[in-house]
N, C-alpha and C. Protein backbone atom coordinates (compact mmCIF):
# COMPACT_ATOMS: atom_id res chain seq x y z
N UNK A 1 104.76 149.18 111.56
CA UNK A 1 104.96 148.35 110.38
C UNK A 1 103.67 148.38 109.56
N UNK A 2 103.83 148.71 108.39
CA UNK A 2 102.53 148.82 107.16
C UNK A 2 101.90 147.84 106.49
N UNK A 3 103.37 146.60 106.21
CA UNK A 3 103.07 145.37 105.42
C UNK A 3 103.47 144.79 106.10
N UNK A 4 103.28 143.14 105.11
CA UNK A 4 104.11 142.01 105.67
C UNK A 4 105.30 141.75 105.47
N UNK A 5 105.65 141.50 106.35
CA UNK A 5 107.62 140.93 106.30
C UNK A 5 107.83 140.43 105.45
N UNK A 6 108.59 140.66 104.64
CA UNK A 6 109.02 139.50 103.57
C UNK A 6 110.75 139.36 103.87
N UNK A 7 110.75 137.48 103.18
CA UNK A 7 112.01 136.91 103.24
C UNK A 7 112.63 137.15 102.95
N UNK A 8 112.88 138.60 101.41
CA UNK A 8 113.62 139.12 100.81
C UNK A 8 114.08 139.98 101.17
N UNK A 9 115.89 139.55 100.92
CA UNK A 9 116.67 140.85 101.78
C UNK A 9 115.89 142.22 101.10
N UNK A 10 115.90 143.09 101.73
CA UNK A 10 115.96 144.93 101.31
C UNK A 10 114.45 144.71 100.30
N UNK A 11 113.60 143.86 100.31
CA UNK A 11 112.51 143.81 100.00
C UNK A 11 112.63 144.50 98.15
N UNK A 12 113.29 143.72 97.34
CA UNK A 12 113.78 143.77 95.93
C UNK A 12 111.91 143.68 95.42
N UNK A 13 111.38 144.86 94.93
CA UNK A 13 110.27 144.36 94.05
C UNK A 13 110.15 143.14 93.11
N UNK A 14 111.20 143.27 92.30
CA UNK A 14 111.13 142.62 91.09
C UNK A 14 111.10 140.74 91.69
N UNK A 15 111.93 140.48 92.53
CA UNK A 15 111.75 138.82 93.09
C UNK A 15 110.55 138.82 94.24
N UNK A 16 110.28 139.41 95.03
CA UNK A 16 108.84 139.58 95.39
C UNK A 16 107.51 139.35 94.16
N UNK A 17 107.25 140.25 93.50
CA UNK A 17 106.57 140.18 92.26
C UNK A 17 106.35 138.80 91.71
N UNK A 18 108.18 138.04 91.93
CA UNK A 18 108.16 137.05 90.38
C UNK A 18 107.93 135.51 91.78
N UNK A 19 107.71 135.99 93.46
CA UNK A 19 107.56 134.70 93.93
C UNK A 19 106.13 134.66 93.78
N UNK A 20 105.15 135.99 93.84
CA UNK A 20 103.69 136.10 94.02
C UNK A 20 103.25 135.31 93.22
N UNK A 21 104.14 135.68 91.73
CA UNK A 21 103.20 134.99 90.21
C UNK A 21 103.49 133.39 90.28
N UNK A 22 104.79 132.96 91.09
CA UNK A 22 104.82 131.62 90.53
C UNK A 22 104.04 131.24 91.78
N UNK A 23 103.64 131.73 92.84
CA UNK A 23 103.02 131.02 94.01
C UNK A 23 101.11 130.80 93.24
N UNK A 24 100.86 131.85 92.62
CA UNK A 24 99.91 132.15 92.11
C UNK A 24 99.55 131.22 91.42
N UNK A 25 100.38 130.63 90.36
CA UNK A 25 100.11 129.70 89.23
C UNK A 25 100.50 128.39 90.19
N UNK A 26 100.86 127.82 90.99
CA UNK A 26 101.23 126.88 91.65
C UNK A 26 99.72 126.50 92.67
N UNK A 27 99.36 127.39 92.89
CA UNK A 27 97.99 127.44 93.50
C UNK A 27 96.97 126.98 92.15
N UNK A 28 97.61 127.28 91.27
CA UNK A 28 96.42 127.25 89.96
C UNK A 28 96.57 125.83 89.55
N UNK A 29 97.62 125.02 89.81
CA UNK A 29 97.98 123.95 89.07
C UNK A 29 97.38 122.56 89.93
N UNK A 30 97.25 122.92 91.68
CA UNK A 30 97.13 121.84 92.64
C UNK A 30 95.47 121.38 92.19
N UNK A 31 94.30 121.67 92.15
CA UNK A 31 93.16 121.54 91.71
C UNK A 31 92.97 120.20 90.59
N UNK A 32 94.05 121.07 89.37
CA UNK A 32 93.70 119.92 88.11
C UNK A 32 94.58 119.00 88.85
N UNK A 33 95.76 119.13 89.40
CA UNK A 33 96.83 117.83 89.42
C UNK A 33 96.17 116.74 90.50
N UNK A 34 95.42 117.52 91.67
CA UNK A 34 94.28 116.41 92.13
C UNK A 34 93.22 115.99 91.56
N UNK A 35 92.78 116.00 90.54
CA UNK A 35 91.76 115.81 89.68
C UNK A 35 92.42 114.88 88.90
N UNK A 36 93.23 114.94 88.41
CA UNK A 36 93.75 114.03 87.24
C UNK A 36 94.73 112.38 87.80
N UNK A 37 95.04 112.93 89.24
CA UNK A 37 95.51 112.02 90.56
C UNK A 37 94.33 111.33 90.59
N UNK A 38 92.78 111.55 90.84
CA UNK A 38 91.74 111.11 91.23
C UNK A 38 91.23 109.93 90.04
N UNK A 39 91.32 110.50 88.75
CA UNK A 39 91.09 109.92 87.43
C UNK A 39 92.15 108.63 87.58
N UNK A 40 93.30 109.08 87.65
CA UNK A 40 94.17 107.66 87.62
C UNK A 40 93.90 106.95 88.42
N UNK A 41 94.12 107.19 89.81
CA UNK A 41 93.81 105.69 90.52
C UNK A 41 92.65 105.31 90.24
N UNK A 42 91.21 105.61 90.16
CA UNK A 42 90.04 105.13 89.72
C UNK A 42 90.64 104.14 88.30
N UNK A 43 90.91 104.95 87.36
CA UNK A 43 91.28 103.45 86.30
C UNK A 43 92.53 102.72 86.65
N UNK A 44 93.40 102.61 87.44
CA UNK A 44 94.33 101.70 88.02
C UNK A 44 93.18 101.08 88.60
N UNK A 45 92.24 101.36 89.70
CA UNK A 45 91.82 100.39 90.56
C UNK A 45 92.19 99.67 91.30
N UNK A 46 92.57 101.32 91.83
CA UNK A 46 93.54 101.06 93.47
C UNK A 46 94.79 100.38 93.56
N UNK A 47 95.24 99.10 93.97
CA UNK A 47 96.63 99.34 94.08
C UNK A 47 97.11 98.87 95.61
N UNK A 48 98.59 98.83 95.86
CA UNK A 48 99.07 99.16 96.97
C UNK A 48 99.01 100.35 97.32
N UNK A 49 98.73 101.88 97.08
CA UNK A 49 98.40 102.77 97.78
C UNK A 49 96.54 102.54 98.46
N UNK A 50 96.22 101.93 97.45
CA UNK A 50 94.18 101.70 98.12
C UNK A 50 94.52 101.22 99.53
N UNK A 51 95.56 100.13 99.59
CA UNK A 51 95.34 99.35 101.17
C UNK A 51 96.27 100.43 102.26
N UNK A 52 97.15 101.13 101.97
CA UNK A 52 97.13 102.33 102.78
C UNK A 52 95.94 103.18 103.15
N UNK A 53 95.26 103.58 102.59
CA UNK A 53 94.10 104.40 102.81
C UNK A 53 92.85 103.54 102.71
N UNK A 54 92.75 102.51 103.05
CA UNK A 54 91.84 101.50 102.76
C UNK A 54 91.11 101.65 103.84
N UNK A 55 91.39 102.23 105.41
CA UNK A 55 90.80 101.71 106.56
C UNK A 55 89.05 101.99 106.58
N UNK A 56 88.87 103.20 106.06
CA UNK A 56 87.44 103.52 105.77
C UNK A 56 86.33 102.66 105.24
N UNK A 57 86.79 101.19 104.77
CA UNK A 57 86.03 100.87 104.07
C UNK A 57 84.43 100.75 103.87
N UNK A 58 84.17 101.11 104.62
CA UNK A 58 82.10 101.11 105.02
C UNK A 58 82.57 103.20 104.70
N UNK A 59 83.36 103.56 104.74
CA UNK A 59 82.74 104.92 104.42
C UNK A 59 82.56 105.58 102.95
N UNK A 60 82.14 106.75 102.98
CA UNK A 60 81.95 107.43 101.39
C UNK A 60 83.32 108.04 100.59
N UNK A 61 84.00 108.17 102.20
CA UNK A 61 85.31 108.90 101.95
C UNK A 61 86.39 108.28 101.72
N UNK A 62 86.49 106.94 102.10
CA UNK A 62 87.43 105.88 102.16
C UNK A 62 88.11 105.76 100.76
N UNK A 63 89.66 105.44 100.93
CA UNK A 63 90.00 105.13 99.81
C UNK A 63 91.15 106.67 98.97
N UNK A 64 91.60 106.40 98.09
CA UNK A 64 92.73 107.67 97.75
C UNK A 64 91.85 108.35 96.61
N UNK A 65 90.76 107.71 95.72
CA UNK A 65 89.90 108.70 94.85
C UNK A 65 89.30 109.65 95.63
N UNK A 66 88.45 108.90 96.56
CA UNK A 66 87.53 110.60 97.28
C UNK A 66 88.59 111.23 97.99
N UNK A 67 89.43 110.77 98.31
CA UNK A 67 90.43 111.58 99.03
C UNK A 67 91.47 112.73 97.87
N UNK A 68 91.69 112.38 97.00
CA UNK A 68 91.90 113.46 95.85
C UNK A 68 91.07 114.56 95.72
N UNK A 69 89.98 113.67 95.37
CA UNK A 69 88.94 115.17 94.42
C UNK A 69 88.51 115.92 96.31
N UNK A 70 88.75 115.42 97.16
CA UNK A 70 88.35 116.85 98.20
C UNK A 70 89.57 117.68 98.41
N UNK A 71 90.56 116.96 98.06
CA UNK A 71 92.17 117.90 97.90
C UNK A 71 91.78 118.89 96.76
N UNK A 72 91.64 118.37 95.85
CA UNK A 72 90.91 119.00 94.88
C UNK A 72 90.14 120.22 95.08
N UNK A 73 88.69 119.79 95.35
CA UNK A 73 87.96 121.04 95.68
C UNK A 73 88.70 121.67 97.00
N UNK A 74 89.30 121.54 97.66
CA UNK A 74 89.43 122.10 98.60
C UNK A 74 91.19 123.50 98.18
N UNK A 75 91.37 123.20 97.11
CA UNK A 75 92.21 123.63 96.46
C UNK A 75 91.46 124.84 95.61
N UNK A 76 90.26 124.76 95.21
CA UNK A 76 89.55 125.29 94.16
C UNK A 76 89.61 126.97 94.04
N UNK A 77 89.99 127.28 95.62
CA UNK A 77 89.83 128.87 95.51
C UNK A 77 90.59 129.48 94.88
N UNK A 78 91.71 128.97 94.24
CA UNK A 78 92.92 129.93 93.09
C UNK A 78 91.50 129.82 91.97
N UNK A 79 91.00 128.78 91.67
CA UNK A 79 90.17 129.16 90.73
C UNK A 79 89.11 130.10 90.64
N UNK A 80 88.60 130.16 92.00
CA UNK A 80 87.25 130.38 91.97
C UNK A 80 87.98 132.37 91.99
N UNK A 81 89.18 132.52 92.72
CA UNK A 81 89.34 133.80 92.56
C UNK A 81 89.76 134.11 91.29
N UNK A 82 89.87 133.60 90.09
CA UNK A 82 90.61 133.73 89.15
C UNK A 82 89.36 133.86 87.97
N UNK A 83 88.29 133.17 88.29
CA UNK A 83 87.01 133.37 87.48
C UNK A 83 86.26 134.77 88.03
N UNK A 84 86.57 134.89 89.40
CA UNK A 84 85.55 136.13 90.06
C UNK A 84 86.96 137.54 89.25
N UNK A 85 87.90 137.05 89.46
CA UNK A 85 88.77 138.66 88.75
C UNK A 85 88.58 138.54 87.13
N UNK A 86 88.00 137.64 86.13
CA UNK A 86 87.69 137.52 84.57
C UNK A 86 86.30 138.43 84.85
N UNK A 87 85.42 137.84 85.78
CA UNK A 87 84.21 138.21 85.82
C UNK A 87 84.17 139.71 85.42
N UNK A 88 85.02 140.01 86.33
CA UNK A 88 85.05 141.69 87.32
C UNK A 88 85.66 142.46 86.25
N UNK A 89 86.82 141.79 85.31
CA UNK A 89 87.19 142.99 84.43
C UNK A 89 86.38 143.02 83.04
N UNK A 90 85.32 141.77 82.70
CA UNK A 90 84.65 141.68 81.72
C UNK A 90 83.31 142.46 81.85
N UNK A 91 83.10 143.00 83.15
CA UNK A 91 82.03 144.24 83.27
C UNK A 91 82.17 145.70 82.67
């Protein structure tokens, strides 16, 4: 076997292709949508979701804001590969 298996019967290029691009941009979208998740509850100011995630309270991490923006960065690599392939063809 050469590649990876795919789910698609008889391995159709064209819906292969069109799951890559939307998986691609879906990867591109999780970053800002935790970022902008992070922005809101900070101006709500918390909430009934804060006392769900509240248990931390003596920590840095405690709480659903820091818990966003590390979803966030931790999401970042669609970006960070997406600035390193601008980089690479602007040489």
């Amino acid at each position: 076997m050469n590649g990876p298996v795919s789910a698609v019967p008889n391995g159709c290029p064209d819906i292969v292709a069109a799951a890559r691009h939307l998986a691609r941009w879906l990867a591109l979208a999780a970053t800002p949508t935790f970022a902008i998740m992070a922005v809101l509850t900070a101006l709500a100011g918390g909430g009934p979701a804060e006392m769900l995630c509240g248990a931390g309270q003596g920590s840095l991490l405690g709480g659903m804001v820091p818990m966003y923006l590390l979803m966030s960065a931790f999401h970042a690599a669609a970006w960070l590969r997406l600035i390193a392939e601008w980089r690479g063809a602007g040489v």
